[in-house]
Protein backbone atom coordinates (compact mmCIF):
# COMPACT_ATOMS: atom_id res chain seq x y z
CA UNK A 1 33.40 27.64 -12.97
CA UNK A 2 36.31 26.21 -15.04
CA UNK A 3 37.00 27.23 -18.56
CA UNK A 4 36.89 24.48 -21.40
CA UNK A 5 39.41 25.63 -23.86
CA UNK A 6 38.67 26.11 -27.46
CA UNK A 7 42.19 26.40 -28.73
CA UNK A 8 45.86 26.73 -27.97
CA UNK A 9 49.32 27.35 -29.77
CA UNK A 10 49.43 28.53 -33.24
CA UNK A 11 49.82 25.05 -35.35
CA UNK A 12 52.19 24.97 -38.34
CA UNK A 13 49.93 25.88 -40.97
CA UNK A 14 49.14 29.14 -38.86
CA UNK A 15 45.50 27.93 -37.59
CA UNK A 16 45.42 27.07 -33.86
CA UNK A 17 45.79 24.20 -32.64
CA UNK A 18 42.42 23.22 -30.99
CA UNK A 19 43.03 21.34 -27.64
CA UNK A 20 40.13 21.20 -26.07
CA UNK A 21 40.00 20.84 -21.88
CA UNK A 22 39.00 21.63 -18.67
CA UNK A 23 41.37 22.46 -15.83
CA UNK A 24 40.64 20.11 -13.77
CA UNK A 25 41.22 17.52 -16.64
CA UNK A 26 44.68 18.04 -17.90
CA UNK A 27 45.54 15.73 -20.94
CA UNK A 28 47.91 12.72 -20.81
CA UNK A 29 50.47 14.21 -22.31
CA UNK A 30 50.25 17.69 -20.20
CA UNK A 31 50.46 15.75 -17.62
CA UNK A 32 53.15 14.02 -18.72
CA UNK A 33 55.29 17.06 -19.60
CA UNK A 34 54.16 19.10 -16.79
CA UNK A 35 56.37 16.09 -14.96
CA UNK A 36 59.46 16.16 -16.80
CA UNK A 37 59.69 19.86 -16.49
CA UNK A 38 58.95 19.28 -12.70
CA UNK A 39 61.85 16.56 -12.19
CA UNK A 40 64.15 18.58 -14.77
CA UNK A 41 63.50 21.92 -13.48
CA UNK A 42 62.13 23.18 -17.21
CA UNK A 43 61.92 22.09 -20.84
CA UNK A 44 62.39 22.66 -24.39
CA UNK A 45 59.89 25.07 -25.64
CA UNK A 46 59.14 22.39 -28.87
CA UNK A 47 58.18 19.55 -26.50
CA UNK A 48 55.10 21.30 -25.19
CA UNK A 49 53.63 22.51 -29.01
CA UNK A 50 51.57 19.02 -28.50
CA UNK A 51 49.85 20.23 -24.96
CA UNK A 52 49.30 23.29 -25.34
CA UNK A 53 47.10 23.58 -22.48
CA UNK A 54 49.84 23.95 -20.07
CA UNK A 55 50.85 27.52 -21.52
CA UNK A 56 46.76 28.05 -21.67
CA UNK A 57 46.93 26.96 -17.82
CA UNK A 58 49.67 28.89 -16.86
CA UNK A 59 51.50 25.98 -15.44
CA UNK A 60 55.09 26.82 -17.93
CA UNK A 61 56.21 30.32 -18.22
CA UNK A 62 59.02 31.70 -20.51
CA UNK A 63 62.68 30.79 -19.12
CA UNK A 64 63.89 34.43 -18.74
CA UNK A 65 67.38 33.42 -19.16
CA UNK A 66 66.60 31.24 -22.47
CA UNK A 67 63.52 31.64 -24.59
CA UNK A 68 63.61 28.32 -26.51
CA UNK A 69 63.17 26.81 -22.76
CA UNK A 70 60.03 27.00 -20.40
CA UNK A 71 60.07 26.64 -16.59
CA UNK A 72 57.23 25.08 -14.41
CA UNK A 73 54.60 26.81 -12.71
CA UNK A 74 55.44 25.38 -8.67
CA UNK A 75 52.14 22.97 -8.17
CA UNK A 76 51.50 24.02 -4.75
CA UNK A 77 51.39 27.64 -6.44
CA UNK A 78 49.57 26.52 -9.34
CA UNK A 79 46.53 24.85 -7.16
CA UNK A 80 46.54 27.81 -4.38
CA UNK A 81 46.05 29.89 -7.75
CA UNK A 82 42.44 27.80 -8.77
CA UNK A 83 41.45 27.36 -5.02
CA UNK A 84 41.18 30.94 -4.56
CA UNK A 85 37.78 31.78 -6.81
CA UNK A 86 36.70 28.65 -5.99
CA UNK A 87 37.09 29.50 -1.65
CA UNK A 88 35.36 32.61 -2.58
CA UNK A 89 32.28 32.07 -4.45
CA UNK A 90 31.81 29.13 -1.55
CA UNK A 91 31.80 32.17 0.65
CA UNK A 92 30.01 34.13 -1.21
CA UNK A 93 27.20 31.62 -1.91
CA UNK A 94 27.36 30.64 2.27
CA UNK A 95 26.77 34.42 2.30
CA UNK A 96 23.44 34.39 0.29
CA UNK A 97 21.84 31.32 1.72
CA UNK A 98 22.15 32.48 5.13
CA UNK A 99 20.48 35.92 3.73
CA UNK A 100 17.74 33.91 2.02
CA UNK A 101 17.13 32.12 5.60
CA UNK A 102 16.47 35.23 7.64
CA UNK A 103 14.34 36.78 4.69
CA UNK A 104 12.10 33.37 5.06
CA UNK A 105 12.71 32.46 8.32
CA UNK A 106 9.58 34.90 10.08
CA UNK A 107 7.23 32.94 7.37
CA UNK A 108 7.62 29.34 8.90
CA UNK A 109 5.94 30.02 11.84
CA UNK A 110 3.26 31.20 9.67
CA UNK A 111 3.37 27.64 8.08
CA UNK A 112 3.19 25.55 11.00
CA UNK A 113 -0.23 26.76 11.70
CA UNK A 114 -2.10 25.53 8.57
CA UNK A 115 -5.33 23.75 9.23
CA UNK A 116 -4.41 21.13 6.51
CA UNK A 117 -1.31 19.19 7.35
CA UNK A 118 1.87 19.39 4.82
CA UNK A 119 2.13 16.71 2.18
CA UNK A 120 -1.69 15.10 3.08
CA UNK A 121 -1.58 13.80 -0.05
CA UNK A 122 1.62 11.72 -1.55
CA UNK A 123 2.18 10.33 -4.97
CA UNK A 124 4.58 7.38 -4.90
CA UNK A 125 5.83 5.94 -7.84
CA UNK A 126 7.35 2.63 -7.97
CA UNK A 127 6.82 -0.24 -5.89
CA UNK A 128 10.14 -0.23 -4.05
CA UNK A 129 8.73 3.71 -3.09
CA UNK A 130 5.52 2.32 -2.50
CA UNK A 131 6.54 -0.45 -0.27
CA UNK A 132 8.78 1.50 1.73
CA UNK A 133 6.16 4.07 2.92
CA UNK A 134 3.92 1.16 3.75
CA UNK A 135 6.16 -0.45 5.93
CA UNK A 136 7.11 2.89 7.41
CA UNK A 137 3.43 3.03 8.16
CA UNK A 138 2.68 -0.01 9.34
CA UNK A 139 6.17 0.17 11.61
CA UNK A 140 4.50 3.20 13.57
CA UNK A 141 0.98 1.60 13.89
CA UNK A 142 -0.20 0.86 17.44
CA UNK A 143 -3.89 -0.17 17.33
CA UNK A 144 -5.41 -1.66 13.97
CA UNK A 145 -4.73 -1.96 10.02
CA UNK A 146 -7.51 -2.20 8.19
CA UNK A 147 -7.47 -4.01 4.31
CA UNK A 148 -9.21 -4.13 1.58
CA UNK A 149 -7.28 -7.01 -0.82
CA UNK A 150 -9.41 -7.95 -3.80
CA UNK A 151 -7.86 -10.91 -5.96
CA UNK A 152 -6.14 -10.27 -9.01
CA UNK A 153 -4.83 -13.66 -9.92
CA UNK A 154 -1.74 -15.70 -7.86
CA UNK A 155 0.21 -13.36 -5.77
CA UNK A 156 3.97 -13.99 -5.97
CA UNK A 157 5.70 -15.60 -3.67
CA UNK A 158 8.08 -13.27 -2.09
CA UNK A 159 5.08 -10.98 -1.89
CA UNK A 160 3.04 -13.30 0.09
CA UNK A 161 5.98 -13.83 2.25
CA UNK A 162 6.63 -10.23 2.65
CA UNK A 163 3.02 -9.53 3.74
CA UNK A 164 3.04 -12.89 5.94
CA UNK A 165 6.25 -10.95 7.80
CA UNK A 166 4.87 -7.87 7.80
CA UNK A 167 1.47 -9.11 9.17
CA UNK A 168 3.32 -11.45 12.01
CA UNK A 169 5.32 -8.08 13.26
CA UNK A 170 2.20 -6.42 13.71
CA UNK A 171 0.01 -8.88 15.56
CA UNK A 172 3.23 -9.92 17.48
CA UNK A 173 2.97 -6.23 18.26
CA UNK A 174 -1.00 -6.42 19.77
CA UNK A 175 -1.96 -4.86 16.76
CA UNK A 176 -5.19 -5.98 15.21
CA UNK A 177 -5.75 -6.49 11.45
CA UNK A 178 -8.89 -6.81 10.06
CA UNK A 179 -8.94 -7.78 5.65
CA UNK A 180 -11.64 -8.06 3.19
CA UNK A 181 -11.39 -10.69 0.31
CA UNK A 182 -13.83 -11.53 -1.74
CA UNK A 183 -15.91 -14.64 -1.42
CA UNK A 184 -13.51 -16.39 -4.27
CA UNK A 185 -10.84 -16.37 -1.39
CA UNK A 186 -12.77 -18.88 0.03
CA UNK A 187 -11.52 -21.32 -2.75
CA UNK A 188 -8.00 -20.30 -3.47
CA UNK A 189 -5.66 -22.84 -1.16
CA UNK A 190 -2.41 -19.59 -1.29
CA UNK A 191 -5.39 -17.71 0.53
CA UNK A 192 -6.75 -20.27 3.19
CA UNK A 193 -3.09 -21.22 4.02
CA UNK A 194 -2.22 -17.67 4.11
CA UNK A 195 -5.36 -17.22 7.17
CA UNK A 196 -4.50 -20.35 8.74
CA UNK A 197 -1.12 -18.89 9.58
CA UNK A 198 -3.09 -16.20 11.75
CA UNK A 199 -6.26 -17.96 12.48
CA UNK A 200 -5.61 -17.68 16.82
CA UNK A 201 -4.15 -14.14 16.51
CA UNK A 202 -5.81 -10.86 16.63
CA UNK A 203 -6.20 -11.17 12.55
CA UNK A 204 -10.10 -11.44 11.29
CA UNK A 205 -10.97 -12.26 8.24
CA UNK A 206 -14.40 -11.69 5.95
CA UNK A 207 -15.36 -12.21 2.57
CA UNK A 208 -18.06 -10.38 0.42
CA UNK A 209 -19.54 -10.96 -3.26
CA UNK A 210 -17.20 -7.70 -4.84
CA UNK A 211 -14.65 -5.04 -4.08
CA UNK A 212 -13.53 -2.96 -6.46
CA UNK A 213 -10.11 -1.67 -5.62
CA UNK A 214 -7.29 -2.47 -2.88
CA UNK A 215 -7.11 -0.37 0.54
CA UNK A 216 -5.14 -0.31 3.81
CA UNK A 217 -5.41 1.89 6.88
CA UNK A 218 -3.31 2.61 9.57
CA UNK A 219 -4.28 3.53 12.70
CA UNK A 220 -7.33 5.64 11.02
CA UNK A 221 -4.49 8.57 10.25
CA UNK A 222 -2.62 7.03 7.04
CA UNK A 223 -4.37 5.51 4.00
CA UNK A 224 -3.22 4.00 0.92
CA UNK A 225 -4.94 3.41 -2.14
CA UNK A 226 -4.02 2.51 -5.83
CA UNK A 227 -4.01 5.35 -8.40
CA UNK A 228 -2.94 2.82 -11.74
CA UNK A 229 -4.08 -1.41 -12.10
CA UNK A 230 -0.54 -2.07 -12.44
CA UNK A 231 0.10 -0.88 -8.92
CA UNK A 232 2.92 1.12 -9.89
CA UNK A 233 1.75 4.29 -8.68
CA UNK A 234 -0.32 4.90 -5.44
CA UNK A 235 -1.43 7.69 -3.12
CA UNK A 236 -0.55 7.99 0.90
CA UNK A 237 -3.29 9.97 2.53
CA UNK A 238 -3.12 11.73 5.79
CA UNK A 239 -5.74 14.32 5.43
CA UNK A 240 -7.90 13.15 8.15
CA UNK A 241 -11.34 13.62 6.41
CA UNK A 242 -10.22 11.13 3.92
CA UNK A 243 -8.69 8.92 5.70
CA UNK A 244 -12.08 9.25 8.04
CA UNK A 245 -14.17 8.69 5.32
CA UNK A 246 -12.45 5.57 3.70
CA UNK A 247 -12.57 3.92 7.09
CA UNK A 248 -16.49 4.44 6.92
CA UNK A 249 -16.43 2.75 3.46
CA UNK A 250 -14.36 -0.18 4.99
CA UNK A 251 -16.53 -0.62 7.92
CA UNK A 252 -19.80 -0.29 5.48
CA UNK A 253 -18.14 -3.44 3.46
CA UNK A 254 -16.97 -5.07 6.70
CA UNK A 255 -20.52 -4.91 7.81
CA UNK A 256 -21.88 -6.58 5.03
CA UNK A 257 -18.85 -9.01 4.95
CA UNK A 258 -19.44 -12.58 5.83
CA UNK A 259 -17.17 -13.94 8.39
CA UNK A 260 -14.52 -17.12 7.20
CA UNK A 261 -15.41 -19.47 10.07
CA UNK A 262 -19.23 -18.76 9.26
CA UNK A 263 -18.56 -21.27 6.10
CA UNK A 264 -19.39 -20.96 2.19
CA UNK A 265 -21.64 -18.25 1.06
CA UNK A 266 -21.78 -19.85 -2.78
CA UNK A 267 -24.60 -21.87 -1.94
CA UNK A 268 -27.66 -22.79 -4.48
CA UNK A 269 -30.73 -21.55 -3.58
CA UNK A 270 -33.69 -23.40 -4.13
CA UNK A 271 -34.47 -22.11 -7.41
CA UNK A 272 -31.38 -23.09 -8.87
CA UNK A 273 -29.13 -20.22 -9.21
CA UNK A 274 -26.46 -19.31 -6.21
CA UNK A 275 -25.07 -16.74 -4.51
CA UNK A 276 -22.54 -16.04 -6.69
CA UNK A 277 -24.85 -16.02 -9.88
CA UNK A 278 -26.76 -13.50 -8.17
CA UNK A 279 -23.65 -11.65 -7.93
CA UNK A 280 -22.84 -11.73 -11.22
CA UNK A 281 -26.49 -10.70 -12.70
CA UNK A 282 -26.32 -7.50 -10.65
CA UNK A 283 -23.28 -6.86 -12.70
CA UNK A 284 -24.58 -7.62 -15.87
CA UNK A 285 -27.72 -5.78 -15.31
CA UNK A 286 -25.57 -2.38 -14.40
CA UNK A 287 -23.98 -3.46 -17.95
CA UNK A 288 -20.34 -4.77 -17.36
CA UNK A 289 -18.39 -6.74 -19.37
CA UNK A 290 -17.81 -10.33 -18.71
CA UNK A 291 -13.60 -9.04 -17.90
CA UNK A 292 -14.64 -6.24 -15.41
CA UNK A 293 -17.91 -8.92 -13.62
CA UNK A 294 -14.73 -11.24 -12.95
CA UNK A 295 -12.05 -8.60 -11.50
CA UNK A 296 -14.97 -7.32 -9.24
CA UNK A 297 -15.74 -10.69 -7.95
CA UNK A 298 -11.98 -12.13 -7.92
CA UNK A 299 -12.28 -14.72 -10.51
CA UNK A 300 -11.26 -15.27 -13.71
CA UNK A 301 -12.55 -14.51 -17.00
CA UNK A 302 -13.69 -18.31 -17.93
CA UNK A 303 -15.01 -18.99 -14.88
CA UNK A 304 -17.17 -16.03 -14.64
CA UNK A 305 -18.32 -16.77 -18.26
CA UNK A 306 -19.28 -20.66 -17.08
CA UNK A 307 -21.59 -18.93 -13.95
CA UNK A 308 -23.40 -16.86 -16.62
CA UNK A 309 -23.84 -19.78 -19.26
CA UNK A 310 -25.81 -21.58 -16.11
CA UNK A 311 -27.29 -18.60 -15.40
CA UNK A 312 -29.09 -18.39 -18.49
CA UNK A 313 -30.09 -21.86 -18.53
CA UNK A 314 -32.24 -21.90 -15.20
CA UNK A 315 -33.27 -18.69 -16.44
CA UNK A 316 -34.05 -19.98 -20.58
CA UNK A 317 -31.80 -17.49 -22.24
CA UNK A 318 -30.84 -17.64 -25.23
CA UNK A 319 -28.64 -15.08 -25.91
CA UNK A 320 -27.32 -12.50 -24.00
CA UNK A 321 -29.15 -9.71 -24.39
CA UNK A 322 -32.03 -11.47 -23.69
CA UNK A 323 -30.29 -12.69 -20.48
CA UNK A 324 -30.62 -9.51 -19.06
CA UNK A 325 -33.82 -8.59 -19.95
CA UNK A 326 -35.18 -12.06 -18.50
CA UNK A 327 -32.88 -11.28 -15.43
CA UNK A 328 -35.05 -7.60 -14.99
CA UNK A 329 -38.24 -9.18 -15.32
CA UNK A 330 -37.67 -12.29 -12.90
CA UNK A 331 -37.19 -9.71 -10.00
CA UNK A 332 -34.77 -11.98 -8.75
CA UNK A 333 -32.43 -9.01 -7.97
CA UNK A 334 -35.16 -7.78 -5.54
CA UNK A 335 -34.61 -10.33 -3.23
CA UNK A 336 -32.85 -10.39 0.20
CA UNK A 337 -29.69 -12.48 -0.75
């Protein structure tokens, strides 16, 4: 809109002076100058060779009576001069969005009545975004949440007291919550003091042998899931098939769940190997790693690797290839656990 200059007055040496500057950016010393001649009424042409913007600009003009001398442009002239464009391409631009309005304006209606809602899927980057959309959800929800919260590790703690907040506000609310952990919640004392807080509310709480990623549901109309392991990016779902059919998946886990007053569900069978071990042979069997057995089950790396070293001595492994095979051929996996 504004010009940047890319010279001025004609320097000594016959090259111009380069005095680079936007209008709405006059120098120090145009300013300056432009001030004196102001007070004084006008100045000597040679004091202004070192701004020459303010010839550029308009804002001196040749003394008619003297030419050595230069009178100022009045300022309230000067800025009505540099409004003006400005007022009118604002009009004319006011002009042409109304114009674009009524060309688009007999579509929206059209719009409205898509089957599939607008925006049924949302990316939100960052946790800040992420976090405010979930407690934008969860701020509107009337009737249930519904989480899936596998354990990765300690949670911070002005996370856990966030979620304690946020969970107290809804059950405070008559809003039910219902959370899968896994069954390695069972032994982590952040976790059991996190349920105790809620234990004679409407929150219920079940554990199950694996779960492989994090959900919550609102109200069976908004669902959020992870898209990256560092949690940084998520999706919000309100396409109602999806969100229908990850509330089956939650209700399949939920049915399979053990309840947390029903006690420990680690226990040792009578042939030596527990629950958990059981677990983890299914895993190895399907050919995981010993990293991605423990982040399905919620426990670390070294103790996951201390269930399998047991597990191969009830079962006489010696290495672990053989491990699995003996774990095939025991048919252990075909039992009802």
């Amino acid at each position: 809109m504004f010009r940047t200059l890319g010279g001025g007055d004609l320097a000594s040496n016959g090259t111009k002076a380069t005095h680079p500057h936007a209008v709405t950016e006059l120098c120090d010393e145009g300013g300056r100058l432009y001030a004196n001649a102001l007070r004084t009424g006008r100045i000597a042409r040679t004091e202004v060779e070192a701004a020459p913007c303010l010839m550029e600009f308009a804002l001196l003009h040749p003394d008619p009576d003297d030419p050595n001398w230069l009178v100022p442009l009045p300022p309230s002239v000067a800025l009505a001069q540099r409004l003006n464009p400005i007022e009118r391409e604002i009009t004319e631009r006011r002009r042409t969005s109304i114009e674009l309005a009524d060309a688009f304006e007999p579509f929206m209606a059209l719009s409205a009545q898509q089957i599939t809602p607008a925006h049924s899927i949302t990316v939100l980057e960052g946790l800040d975004r992420i976090n405010d959309a979930l407690d934008l959800a969860t701020a509107q929800c009337r009737s249930e949440v519904l989480t899936v919260q596998p354990s990765r590790g300690k949670r911070p703690e002005n996370r856990l007291i966030e979620a304690m907040e946020r969970d107290r506000t809804l059950i405070e609310r008559g809003v039910r919550i219902r959370t899968l952990y896994q069954h390695t919640a069972r032994y982590s004392p952040e976790r059991l003091a996190y349920m105790e807080q809620f234990a004679d509310g409407k929150a219920e709480y079940r554990t199950i042998d694996e779960l492989v990623e994090r959900l919550i549901i609102c109200d069976e109309s908004v669902a959020f899931i992870p898209v990256r392991d560092d949690r940084q990016v998520a999706l919000e779902l309100r396409h109602p098939g999806l969100v229908s059919y990850l509330v089956k998946v939650f209700e399949f886990m939920w049915s399979r769940a053990v309840p947390l007053s029903a006690g420990a569900p680690y226990e040792t069978a009578p042939d030596g190997i527990s629950e958990i071990q059981y677990s983890i042979a299914k895993l190895l069997v399907e050919g995981h790693v010993d990293e991605a057995i423990a982040r399905r089950l919620g426990m670390n790396v070294r103790t996951c690797r201390a269930h399998i070293a047991k597990l191969a001595t009830a079962l006489g492994s010696g290495s672990r290839a053989q491990l699995g095979y003996l774990i095939a051929q025991s048919g252990m996996l075909e039992r009802d656990h």
